[in-house]
Every structure is written in structure tokens, then in C-alpha cells.
Protein backbone atom coordinates (compact mmCIF):
# COMPACT_ATOMS: atom_id res chain seq x y z
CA UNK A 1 -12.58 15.34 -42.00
CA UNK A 2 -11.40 18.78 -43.93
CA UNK A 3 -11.72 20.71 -41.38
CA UNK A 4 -10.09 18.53 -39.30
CA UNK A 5 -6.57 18.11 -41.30
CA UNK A 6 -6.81 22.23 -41.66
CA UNK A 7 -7.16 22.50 -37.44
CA UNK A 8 -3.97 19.94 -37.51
CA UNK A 9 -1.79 22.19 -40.01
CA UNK A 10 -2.83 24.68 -37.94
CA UNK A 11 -1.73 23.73 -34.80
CA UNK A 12 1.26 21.81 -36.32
CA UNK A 13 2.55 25.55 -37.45
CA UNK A 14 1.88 27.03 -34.31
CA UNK A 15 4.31 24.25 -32.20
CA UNK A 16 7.24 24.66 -34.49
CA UNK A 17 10.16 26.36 -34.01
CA UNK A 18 9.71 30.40 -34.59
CA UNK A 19 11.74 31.58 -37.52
CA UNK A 20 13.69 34.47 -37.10
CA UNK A 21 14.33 37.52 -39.65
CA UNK A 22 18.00 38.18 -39.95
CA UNK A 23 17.86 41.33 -41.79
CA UNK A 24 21.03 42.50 -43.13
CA UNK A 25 23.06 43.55 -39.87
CA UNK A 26 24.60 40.21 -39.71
CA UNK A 27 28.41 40.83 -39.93
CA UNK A 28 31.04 38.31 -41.28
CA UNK A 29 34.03 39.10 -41.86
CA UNK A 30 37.50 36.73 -42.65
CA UNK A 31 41.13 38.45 -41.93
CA UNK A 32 44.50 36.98 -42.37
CA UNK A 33 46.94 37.45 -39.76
CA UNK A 34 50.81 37.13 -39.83
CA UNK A 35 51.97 33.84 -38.67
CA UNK A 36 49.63 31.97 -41.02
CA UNK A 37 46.94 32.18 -38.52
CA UNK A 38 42.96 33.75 -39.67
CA UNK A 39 40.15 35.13 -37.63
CA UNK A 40 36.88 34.83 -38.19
CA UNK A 41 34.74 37.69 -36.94
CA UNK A 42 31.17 37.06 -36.65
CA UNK A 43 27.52 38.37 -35.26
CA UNK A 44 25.98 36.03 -32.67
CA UNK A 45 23.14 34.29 -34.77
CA UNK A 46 19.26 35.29 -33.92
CA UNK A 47 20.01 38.17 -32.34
CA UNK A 48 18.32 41.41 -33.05
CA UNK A 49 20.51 44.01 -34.85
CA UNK A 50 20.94 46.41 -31.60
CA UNK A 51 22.78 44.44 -29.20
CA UNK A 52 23.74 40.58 -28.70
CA UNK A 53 27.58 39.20 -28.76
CA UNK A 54 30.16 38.79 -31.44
CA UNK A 55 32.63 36.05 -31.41
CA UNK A 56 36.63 35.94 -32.43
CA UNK A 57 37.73 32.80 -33.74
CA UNK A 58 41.20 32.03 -34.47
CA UNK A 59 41.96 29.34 -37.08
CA UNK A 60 45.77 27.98 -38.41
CA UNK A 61 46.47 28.46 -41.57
CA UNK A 62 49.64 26.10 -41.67
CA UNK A 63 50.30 23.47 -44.43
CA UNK A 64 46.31 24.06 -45.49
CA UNK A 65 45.53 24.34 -48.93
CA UNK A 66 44.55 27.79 -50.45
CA UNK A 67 41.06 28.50 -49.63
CA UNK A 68 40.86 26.07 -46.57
CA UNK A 69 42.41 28.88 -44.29
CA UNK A 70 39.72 27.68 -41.16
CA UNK A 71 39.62 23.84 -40.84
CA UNK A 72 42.03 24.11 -37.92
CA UNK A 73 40.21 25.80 -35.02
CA UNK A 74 42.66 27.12 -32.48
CA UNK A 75 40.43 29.19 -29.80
CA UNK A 76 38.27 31.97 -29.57
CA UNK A 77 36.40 34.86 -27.54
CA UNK A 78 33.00 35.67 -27.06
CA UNK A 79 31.98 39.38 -26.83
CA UNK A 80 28.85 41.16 -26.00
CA UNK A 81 27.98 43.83 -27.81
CA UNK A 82 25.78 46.80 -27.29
CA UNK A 83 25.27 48.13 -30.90
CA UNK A 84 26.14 46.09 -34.72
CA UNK A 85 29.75 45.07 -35.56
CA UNK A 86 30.50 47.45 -38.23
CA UNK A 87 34.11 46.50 -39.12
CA UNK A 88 37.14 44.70 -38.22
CA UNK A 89 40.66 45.29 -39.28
CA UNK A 90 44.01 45.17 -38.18
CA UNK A 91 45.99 48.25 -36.53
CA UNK A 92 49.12 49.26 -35.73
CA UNK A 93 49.08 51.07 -32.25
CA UNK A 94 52.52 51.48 -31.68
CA UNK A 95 55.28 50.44 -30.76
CA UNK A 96 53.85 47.89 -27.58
CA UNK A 97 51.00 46.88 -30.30
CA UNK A 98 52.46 46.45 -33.20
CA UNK A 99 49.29 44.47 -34.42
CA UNK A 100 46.13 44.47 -32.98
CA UNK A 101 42.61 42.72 -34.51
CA UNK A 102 40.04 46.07 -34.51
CA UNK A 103 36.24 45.58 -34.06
CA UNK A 104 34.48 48.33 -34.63
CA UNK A 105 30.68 48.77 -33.30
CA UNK A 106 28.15 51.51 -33.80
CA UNK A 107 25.34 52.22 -31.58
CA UNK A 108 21.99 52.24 -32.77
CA UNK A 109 20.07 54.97 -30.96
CA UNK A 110 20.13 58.34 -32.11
CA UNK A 111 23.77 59.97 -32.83
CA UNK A 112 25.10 56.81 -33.64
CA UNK A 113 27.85 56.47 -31.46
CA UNK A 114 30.74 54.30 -32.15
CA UNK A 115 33.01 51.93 -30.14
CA UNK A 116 36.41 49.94 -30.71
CA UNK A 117 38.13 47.07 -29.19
CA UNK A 118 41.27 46.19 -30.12
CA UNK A 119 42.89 42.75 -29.30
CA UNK A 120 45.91 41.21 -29.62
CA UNK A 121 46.30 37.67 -30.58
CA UNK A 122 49.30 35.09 -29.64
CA UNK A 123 49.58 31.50 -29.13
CA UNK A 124 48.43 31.93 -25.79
CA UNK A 125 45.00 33.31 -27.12
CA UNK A 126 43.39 36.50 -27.80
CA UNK A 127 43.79 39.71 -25.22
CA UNK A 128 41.76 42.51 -25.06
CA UNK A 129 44.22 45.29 -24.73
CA UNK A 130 42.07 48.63 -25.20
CA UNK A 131 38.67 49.98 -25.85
CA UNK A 132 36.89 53.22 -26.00
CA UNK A 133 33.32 53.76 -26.33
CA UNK A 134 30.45 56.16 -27.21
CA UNK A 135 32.63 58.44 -29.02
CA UNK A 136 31.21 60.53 -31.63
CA UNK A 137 31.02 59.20 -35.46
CA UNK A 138 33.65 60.85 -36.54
CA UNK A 139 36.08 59.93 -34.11
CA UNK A 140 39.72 58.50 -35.38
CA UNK A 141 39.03 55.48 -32.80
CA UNK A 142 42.56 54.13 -33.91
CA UNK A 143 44.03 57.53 -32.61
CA UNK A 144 41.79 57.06 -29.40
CA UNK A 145 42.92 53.54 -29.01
CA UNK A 146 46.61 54.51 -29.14
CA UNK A 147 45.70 57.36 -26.55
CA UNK A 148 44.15 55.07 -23.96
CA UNK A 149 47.54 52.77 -24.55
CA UNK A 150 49.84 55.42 -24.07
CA UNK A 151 48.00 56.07 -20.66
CA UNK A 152 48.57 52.62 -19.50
CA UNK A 153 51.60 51.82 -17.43
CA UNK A 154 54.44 50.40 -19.36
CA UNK A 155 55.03 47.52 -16.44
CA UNK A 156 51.44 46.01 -17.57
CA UNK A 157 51.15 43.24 -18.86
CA UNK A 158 53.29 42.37 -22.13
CA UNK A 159 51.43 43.14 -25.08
CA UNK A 160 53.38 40.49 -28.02
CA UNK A 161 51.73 39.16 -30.75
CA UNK A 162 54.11 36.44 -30.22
């Protein structure tokens, strides 16, 4: 009868669910935007490190009180990602983007490459106005962001935050 409840356990570990190790590439990140509004940047959850999706999640921050800056969820954007979220911020990238929401991604193969996206969020939702990718590590990728801008016709589509 021993051996029998040790052959349950035993199979009873092998059926449940498999467990994941997060490590520590797992990004999180909260930043306040003008017009009382937050995003929440964040890693898809058990992925692996290398690639997967990152989501943008836009949240008011009207008549809340302090600390409770995401109970009310506005929308969002999923992203894939090839490479771990290394940063977000917010950019000025002239005078069409006056603000912009940065995510910043590095590659994880050898020369570790990096890659921006910068989007632009308005009560319409969030806009994906410019990217660049697989630039070298040192690269000023708000500079290169601004560049790609400045290439784009000034008829496209308007770039408000409003």
C-alpha cells in the first residue's frame, strides 16, 4: 500500500501544470502621462527571455486617489517582440511628436542589437508612429527615431497626443 500512494504522488506530479522559471528578464514598468492618464508597460508572462510580446496598457488617472493611478482601464496594444523590453520612457521627437511613449528592446544574440518603438497615445488609442531596429548598442535611438519622422511625409496621418 506504500508503494502504491508513492506511484500516485508520482503520477499526480507528472499531470500538473508545468511551472515555469521567470528569471529576471521580466520587465514592468509604470509611467505617468500628461492628461492624468498612466501606462503600464509589461513582458508577456511565461515567455522565455528572447522573444514573446509586450503589452501597453493605458489607465485614467482622473479623480483616483494617489496610488490607485490603474483601476480605470482605458485600452491597450499588444506587441511582439523579438529580444527583452529593456526600457520605456517618454520622448520628445519634435515638433509633430511632441510626446511619444519609448520602448526600448535589445536583442539577445551576439552584438546585442537594440530596437525602439515609439507611440503616441490619445483618446482615440495608442499609434505606433516610428521604429528602427537592429541598430548598434550605442545608437542615440531617440535621434534615429526623429530621423525616420523627419523622412515621413508631413500630409500623414496627424500625429496629436490629443
Amino acid at each position: 500500500m506504500k508503494n502504491f500512494a508513492s506511484v500516485a504522488v508520482f503520477c499526480a506530479s507528472l499531470s500538473a501544470a508545468p511551472a515555469f522559471a521567470t528569471g529576471d528578464c521580466k520587465f514592468l514598468k509604470k509611467v505617468t502621462l500628461s492628461e492624468q492618464r498612466t501606462a503600464v508597460i509589461a513582458t508577456g508572462d511565461l515567455e522565455p527571455c528572447s522573444l514573446g510580446s509586450y503589452t501597453v496598457r493605458i489607465y485614467s488617472s482622473e479623480n483616483v486617489q494617489p496610488g490607485h493611478d490603474t483601476t480605470f482601464y482605458r485600452f491597450g496594444l499588444l506587441q511582439e517582440r523579438n529580444g527583452t523590453v529593456e526600457d520605456t520612457f517618454l520622448a520628445n521627437l519634435g515638433p509633430r511628436v511632441p510626446s511619444s511613449l519609448i520602448v526600448r528592446i535589445r536583442s539577445v544574440g551576439s552584438g546585442g542589437y537594440v530596437s525602439a518603438r515609439a507611440y503616441v497615445i490619445n483618446k482615440n488609442g495608442i499609434h505606433l508612429v516610428a521604429a528602427v531596429s537592429d541598430q548598434q548598442p550605442q545608437t542615440d535611438l531617440v535621434a534615429a527615431l526623429k530621423r525616420q519622422l523627419a523622412r515621413r511625409p508631413k500630409s500623414s496621418a496627424s500625429l496629436s497626443t490629443n
